[in-house]
PDB file of N, CA and C in Angstrom:
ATOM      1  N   UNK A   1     -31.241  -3.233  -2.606  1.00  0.00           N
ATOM      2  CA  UNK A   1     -29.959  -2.885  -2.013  1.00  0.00           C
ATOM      3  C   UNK A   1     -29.524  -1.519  -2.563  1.00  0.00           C
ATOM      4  N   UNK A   2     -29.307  -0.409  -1.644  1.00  0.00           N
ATOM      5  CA  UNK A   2     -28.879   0.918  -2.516  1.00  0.00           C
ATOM      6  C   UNK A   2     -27.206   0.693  -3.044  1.00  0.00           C
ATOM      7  N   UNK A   3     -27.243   1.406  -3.512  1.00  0.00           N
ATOM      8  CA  UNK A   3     -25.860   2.071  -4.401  1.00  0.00           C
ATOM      9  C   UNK A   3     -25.521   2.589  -3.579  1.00  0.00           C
ATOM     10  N   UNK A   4     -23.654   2.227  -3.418  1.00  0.00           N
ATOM     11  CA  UNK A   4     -22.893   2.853  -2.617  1.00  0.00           C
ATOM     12  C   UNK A   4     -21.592   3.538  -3.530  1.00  0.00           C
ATOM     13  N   UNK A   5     -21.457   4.927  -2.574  1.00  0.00           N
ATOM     14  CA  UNK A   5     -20.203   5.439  -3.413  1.00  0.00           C
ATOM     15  C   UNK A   5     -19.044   5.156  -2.685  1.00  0.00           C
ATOM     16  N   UNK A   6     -17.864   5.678  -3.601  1.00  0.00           N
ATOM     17  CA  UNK A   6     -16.510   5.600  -2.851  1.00  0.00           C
ATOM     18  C   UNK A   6     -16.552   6.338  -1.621  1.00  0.00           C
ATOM     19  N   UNK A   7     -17.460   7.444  -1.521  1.00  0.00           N
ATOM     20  CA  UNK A   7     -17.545   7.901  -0.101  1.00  0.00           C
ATOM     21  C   UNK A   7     -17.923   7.311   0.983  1.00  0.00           C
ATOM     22  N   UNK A   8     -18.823   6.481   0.371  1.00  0.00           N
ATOM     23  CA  UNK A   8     -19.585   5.248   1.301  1.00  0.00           C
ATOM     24  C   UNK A   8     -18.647   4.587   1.860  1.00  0.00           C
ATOM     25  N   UNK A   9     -18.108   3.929   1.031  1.00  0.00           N
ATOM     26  CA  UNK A   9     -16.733   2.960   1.107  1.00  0.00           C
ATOM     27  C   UNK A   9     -15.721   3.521   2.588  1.00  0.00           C
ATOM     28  N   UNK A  10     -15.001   4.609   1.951  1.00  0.00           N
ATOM     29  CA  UNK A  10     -14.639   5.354   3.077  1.00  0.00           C
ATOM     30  C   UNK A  10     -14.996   5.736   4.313  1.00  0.00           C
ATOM     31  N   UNK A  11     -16.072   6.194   4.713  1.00  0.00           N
ATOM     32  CA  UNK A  11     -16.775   6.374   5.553  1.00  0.00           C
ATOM     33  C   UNK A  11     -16.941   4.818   6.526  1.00  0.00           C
ATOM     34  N   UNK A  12     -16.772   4.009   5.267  1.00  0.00           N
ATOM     35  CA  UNK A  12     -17.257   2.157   6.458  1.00  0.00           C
ATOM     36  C   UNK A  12     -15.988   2.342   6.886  1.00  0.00           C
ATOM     37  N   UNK A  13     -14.954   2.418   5.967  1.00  0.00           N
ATOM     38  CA  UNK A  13     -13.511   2.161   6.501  1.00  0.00           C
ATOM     39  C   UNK A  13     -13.008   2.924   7.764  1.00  0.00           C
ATOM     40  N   UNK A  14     -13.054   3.865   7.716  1.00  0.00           N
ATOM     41  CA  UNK A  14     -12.655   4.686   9.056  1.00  0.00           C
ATOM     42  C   UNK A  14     -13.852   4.631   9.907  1.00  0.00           C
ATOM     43  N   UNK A  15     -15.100   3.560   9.964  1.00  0.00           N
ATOM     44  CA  UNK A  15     -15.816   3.691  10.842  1.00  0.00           C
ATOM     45  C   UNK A  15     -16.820   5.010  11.309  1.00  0.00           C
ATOM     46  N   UNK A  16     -17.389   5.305  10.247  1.00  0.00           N
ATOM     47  CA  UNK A  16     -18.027   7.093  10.251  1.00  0.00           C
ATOM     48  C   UNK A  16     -19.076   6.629   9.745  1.00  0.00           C
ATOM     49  N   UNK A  17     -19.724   5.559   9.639  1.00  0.00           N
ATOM     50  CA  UNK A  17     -21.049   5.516   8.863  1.00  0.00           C
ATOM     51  C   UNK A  17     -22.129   4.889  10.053  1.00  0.00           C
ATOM     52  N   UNK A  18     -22.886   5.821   9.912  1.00  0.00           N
ATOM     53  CA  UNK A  18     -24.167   5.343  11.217  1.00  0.00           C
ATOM     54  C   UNK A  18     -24.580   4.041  11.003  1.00  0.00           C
ATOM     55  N   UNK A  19     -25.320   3.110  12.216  1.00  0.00           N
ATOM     56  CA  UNK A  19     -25.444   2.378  12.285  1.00  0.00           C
ATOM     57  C   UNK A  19     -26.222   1.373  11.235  1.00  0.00           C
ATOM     58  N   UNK A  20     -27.153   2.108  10.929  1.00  0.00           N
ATOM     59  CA  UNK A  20     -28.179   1.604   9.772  1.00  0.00           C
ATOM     60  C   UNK A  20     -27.690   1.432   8.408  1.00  0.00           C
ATOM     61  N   UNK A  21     -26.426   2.329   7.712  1.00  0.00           N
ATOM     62  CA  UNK A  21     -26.097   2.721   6.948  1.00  0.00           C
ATOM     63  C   UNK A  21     -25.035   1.016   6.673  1.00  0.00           C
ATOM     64  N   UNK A  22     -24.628   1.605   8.224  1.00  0.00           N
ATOM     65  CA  UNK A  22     -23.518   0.311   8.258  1.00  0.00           C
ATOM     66  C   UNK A  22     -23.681  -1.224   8.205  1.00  0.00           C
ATOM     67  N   UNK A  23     -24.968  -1.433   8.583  1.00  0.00           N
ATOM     68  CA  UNK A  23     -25.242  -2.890   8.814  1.00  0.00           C
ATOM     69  C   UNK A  23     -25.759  -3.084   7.439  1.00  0.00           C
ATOM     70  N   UNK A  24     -26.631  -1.830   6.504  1.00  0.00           N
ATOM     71  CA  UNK A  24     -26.352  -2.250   5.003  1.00  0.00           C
ATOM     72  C   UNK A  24     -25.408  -1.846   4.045  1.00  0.00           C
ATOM     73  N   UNK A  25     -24.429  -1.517   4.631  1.00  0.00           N
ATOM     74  CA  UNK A  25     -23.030  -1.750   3.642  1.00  0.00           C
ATOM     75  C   UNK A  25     -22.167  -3.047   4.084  1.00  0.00           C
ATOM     76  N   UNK A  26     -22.191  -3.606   5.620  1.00  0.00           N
ATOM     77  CA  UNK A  26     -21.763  -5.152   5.476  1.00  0.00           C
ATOM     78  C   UNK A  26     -23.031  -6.509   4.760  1.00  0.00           C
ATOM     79  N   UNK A  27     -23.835  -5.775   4.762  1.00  0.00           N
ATOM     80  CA  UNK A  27     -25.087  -6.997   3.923  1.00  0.00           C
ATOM     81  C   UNK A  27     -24.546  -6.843   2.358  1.00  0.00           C
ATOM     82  N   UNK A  28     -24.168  -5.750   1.813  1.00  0.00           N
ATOM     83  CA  UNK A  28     -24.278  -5.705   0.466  1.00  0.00           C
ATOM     84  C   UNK A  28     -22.623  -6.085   0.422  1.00  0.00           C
ATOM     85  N   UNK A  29     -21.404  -5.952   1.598  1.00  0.00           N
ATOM     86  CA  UNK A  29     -20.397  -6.538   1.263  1.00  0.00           C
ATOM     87  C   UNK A  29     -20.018  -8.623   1.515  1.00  0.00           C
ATOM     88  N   UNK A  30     -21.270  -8.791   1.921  1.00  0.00           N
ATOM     89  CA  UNK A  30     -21.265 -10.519   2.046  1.00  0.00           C
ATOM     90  C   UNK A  30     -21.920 -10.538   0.931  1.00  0.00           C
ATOM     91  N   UNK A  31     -22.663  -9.889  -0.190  1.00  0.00           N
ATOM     92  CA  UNK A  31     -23.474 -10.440  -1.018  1.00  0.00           C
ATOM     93  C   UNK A  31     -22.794  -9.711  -2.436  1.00  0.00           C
ATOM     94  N   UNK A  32     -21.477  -8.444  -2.449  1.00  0.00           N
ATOM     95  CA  UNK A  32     -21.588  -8.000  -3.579  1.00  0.00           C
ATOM     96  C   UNK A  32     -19.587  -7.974  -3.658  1.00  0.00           C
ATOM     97  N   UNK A  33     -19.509  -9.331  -4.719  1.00  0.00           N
ATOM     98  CA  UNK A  33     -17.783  -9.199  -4.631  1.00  0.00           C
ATOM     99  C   UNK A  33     -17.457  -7.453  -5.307  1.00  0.00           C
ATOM    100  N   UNK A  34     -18.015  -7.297  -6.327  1.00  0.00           N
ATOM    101  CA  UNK A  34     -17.110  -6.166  -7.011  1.00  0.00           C
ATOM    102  C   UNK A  34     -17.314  -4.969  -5.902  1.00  0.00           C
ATOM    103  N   UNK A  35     -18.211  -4.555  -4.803  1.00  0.00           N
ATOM    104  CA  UNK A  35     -17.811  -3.994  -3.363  1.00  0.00           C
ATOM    105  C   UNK A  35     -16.821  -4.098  -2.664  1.00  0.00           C
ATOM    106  N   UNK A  36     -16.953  -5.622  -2.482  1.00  0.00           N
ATOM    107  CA  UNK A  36     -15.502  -6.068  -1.593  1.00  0.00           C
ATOM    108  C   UNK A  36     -14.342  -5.838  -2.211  1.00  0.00           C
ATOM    109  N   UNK A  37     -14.303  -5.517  -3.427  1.00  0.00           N
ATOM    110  CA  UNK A  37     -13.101  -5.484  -4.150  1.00  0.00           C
ATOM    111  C   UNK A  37     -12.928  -4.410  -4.269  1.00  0.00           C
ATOM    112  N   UNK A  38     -13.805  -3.283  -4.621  1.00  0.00           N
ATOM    113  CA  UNK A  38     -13.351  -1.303  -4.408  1.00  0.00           C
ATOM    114  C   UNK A  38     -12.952  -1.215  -2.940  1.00  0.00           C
ATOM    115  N   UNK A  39     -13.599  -1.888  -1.944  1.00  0.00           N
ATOM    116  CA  UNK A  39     -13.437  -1.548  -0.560  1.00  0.00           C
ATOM    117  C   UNK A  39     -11.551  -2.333  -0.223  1.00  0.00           C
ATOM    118  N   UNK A  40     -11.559  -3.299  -0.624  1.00  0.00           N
ATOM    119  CA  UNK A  40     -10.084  -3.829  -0.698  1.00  0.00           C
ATOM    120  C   UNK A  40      -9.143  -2.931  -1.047  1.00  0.00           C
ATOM    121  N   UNK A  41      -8.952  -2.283  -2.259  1.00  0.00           N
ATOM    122  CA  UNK A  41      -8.316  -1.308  -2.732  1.00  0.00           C
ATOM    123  C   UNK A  41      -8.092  -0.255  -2.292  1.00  0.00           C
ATOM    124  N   UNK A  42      -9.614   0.512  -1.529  1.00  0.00           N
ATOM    125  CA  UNK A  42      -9.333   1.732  -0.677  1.00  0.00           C
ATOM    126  C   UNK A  42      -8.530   1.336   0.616  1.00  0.00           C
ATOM    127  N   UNK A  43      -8.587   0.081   1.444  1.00  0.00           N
ATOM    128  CA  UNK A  43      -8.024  -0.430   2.131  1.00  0.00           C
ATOM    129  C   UNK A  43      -6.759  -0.217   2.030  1.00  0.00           C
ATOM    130  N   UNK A  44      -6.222  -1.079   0.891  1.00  0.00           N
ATOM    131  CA  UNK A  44      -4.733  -1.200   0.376  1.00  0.00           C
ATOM    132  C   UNK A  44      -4.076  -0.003   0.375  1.00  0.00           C
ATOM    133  N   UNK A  45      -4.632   1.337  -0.297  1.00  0.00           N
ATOM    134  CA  UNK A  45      -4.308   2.977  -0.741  1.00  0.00           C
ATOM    135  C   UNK A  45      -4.361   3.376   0.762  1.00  0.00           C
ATOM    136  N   UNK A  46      -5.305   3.516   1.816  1.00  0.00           N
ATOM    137  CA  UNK A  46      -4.965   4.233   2.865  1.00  0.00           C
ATOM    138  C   UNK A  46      -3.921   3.636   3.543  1.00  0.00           C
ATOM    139  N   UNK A  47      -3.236   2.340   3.544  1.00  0.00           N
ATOM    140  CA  UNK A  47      -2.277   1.729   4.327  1.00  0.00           C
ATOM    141  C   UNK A  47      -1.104   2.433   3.712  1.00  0.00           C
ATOM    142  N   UNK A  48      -1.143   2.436   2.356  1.00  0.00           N
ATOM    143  CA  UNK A  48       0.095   2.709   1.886  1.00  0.00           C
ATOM    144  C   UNK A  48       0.569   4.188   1.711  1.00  0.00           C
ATOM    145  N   UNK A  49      -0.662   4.851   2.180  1.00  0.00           N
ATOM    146  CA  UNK A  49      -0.667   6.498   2.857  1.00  0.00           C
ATOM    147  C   UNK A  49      -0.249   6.586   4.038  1.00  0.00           C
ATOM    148  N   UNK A  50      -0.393   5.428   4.754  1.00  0.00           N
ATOM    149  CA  UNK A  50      -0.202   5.439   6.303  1.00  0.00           C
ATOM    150  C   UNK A  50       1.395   5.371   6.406  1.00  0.00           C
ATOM    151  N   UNK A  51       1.802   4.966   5.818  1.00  0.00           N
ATOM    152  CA  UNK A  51       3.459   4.388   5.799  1.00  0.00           C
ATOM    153  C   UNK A  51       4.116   5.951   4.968  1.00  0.00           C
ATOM    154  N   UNK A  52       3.905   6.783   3.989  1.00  0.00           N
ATOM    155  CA  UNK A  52       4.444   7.857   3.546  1.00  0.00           C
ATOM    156  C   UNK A  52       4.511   8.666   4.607  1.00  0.00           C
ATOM    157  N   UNK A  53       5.895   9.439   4.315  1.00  0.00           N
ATOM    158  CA  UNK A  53       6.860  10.152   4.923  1.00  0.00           C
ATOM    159  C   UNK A  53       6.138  11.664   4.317  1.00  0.00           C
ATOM    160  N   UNK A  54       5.839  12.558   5.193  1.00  0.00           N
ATOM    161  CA  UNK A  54       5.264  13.081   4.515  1.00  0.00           C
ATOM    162  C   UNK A  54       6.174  14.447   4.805  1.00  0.00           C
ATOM    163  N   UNK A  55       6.571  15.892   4.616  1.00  0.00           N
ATOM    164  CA  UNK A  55       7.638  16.819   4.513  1.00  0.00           C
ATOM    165  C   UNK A  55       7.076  17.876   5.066  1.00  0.00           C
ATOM    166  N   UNK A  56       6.877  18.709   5.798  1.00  0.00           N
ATOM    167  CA  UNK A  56       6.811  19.907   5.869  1.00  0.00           C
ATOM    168  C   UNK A  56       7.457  20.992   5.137  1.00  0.00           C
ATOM    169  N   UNK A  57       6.217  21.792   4.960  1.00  0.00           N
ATOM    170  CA  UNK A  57       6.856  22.851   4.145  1.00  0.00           C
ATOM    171  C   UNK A  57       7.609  23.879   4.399  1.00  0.00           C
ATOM    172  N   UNK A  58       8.119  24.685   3.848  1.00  0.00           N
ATOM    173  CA  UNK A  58       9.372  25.621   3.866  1.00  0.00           C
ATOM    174  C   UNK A  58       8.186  26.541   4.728  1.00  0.00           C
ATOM    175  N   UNK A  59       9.128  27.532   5.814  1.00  0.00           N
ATOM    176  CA  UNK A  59       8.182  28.292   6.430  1.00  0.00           C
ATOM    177  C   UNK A  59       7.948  29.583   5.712  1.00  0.00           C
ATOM    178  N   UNK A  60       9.063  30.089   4.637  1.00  0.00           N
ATOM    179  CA  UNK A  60       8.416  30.995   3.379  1.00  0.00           C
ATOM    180  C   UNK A  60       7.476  30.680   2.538  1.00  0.00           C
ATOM    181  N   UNK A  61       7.140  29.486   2.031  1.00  0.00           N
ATOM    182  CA  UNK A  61       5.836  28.983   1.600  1.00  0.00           C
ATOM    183  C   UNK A  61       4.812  29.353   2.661  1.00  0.00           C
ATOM    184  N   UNK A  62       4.425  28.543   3.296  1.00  0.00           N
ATOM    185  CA  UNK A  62       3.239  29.330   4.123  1.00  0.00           C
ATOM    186  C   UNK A  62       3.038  30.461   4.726  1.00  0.00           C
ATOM    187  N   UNK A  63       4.182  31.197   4.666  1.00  0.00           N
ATOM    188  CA  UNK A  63       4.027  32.635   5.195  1.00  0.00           C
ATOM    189  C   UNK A  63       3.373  33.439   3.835  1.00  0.00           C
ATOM    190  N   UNK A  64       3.711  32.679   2.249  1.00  0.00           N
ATOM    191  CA  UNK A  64       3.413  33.396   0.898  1.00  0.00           C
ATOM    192  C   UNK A  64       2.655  33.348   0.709  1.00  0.00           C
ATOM    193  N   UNK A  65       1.294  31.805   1.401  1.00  0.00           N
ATOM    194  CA  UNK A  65       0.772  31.674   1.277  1.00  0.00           C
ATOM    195  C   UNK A  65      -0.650  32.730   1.866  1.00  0.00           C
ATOM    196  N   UNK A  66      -0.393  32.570   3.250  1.00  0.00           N
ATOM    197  CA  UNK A  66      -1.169  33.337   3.750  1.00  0.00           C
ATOM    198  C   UNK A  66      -1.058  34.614   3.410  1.00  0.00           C
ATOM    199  N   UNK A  67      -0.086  35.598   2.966  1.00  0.00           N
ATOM    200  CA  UNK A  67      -0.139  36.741   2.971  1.00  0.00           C
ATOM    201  C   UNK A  67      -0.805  37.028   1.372  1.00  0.00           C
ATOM    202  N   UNK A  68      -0.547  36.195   0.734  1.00  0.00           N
ATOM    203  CA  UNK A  68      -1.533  35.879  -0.269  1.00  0.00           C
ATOM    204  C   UNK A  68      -3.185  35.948  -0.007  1.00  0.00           C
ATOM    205  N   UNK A  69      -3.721  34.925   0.526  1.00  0.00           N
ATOM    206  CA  UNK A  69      -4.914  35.056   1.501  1.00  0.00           C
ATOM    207  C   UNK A  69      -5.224  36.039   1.996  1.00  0.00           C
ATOM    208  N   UNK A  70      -4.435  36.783   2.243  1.00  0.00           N
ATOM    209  CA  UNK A  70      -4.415  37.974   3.356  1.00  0.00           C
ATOM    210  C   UNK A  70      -4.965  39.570   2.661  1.00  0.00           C
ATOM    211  N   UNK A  71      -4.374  39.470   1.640  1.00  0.00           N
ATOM    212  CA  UNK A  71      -4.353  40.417   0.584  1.00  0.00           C
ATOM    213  C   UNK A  71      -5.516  40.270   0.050  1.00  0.00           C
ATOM    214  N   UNK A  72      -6.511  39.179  -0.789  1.00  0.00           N
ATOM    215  CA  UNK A  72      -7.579  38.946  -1.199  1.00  0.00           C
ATOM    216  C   UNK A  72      -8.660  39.339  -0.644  1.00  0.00           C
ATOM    217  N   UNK A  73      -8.438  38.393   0.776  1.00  0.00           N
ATOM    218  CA  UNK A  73      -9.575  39.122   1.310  1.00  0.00           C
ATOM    219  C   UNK A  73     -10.088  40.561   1.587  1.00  0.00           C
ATOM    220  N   UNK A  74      -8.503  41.185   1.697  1.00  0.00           N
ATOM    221  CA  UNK A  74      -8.343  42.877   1.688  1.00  0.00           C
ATOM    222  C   UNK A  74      -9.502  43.767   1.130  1.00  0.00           C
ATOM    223  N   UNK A  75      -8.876  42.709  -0.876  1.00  0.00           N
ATOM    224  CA  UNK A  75      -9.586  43.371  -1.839  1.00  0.00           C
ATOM    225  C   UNK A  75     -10.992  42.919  -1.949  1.00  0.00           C
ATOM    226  N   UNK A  76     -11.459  42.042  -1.261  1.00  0.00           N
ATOM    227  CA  UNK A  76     -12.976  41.756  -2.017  1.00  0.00           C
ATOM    228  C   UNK A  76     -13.708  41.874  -0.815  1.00  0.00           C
ATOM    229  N   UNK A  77     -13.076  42.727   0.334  1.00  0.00           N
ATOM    230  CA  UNK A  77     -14.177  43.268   1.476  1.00  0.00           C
ATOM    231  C   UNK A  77     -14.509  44.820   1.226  1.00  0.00           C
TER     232      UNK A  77
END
Protein backbone atom coordinates (compact mmCIF):
# COMPACT_ATOMS: atom_id res chain seq x y z
CA UNK A 1 0.00 0.00 0.00
CA UNK A 2 1.89 3.41 -0.84
CA UNK A 3 2.22 6.32 1.49
CA UNK A 4 -0.03 9.04 1.19
CA UNK A 5 0.55 12.75 1.89
CA UNK A 6 -1.62 15.53 3.13
CA UNK A 7 -1.61 16.47 -0.48
CA UNK A 8 -2.96 13.20 -1.30
CA UNK A 9 -5.56 13.65 1.24
CA UNK A 10 -6.59 16.88 -0.35
CA UNK A 11 -6.55 16.13 -3.69
CA UNK A 12 -9.24 12.88 -2.69
CA UNK A 13 -11.19 15.57 -0.95
CA UNK A 14 -11.89 18.02 -3.63
CA UNK A 15 -12.00 15.11 -6.02
CA UNK A 16 -8.59 15.88 -8.16
CA UNK A 17 -7.01 12.57 -7.82
CA UNK A 18 -7.05 10.28 -10.99
CA UNK A 19 -8.74 7.33 -11.06
CA UNK A 20 -6.13 4.76 -10.10
CA UNK A 21 -4.73 6.94 -7.49
CA UNK A 22 -8.24 7.16 -6.17
CA UNK A 23 -9.51 3.71 -5.95
CA UNK A 24 -6.09 3.24 -3.88
CA UNK A 25 -6.62 5.93 -1.51
CA UNK A 26 -10.36 4.53 -0.75
CA UNK A 27 -8.67 0.81 -0.31
CA UNK A 28 -6.10 2.19 2.09
CA UNK A 29 -9.07 4.42 3.70
CA UNK A 30 -11.35 1.05 4.51
CA UNK A 31 -8.17 -0.58 5.74
CA UNK A 32 -6.11 2.40 7.46
CA UNK A 33 -8.03 4.26 10.60
CA UNK A 34 -5.13 6.78 11.34
CA UNK A 35 -5.95 7.90 7.26
CA UNK A 36 -9.45 8.17 7.96
CA UNK A 37 -8.68 10.22 10.76
CA UNK A 38 -6.05 12.94 8.94
CA UNK A 39 -8.67 12.83 6.10
CA UNK A 40 -11.56 13.64 8.82
CA UNK A 41 -9.73 16.60 10.05
CA UNK A 42 -8.87 18.05 6.64
CA UNK A 43 -12.58 17.57 6.12
CA UNK A 44 -13.54 19.34 9.35
CA UNK A 45 -10.70 22.52 8.49
CA UNK A 46 -12.03 23.03 4.89
CA UNK A 47 -15.76 23.26 6.19
CA UNK A 48 -14.83 25.57 8.71
CA UNK A 49 -12.97 27.69 5.90
CA UNK A 50 -16.05 27.39 4.00
CA UNK A 51 -18.18 29.27 6.58
CA UNK A 52 -15.28 32.33 7.17
CA UNK A 53 -16.14 35.70 6.23
CA UNK A 54 -13.43 36.58 4.46
CA UNK A 55 -12.56 40.88 3.88
CA UNK A 56 -11.31 42.48 1.06
CA UNK A 57 -8.57 44.51 1.05
CA UNK A 58 -8.13 48.23 1.19
CA UNK A 59 -7.71 49.32 -2.52
CA UNK A 60 -4.33 51.27 -1.33
CA UNK A 61 -2.97 47.97 -0.30
CA UNK A 62 -3.10 46.42 -3.58
CA UNK A 63 -2.36 49.32 -5.52
CA UNK A 64 1.19 49.28 -2.91
CA UNK A 65 1.33 46.20 -3.67
CA UNK A 66 1.63 46.04 -7.21
CA UNK A 67 3.51 49.12 -7.68
CA UNK A 68 5.87 47.42 -5.50
CA UNK A 69 5.98 44.48 -8.06
CA UNK A 70 6.13 46.92 -10.55
CA UNK A 71 9.27 48.59 -9.53
CA UNK A 72 11.28 45.19 -9.04
CA UNK A 73 10.75 43.96 -11.96
CA UNK A 74 11.96 47.47 -13.37
CA UNK A 75 15.18 46.81 -11.52
CA UNK A 76 16.14 43.25 -12.25
CA UNK A 77 15.31 43.55 -16.14
Amino acid sequence: MPNFTTEDLLMYLYNELPGKERQEMEDALRQNWALREKLQVLREATQRMDRCKLKTPRHQAVDSVIHYAADKVKVSS
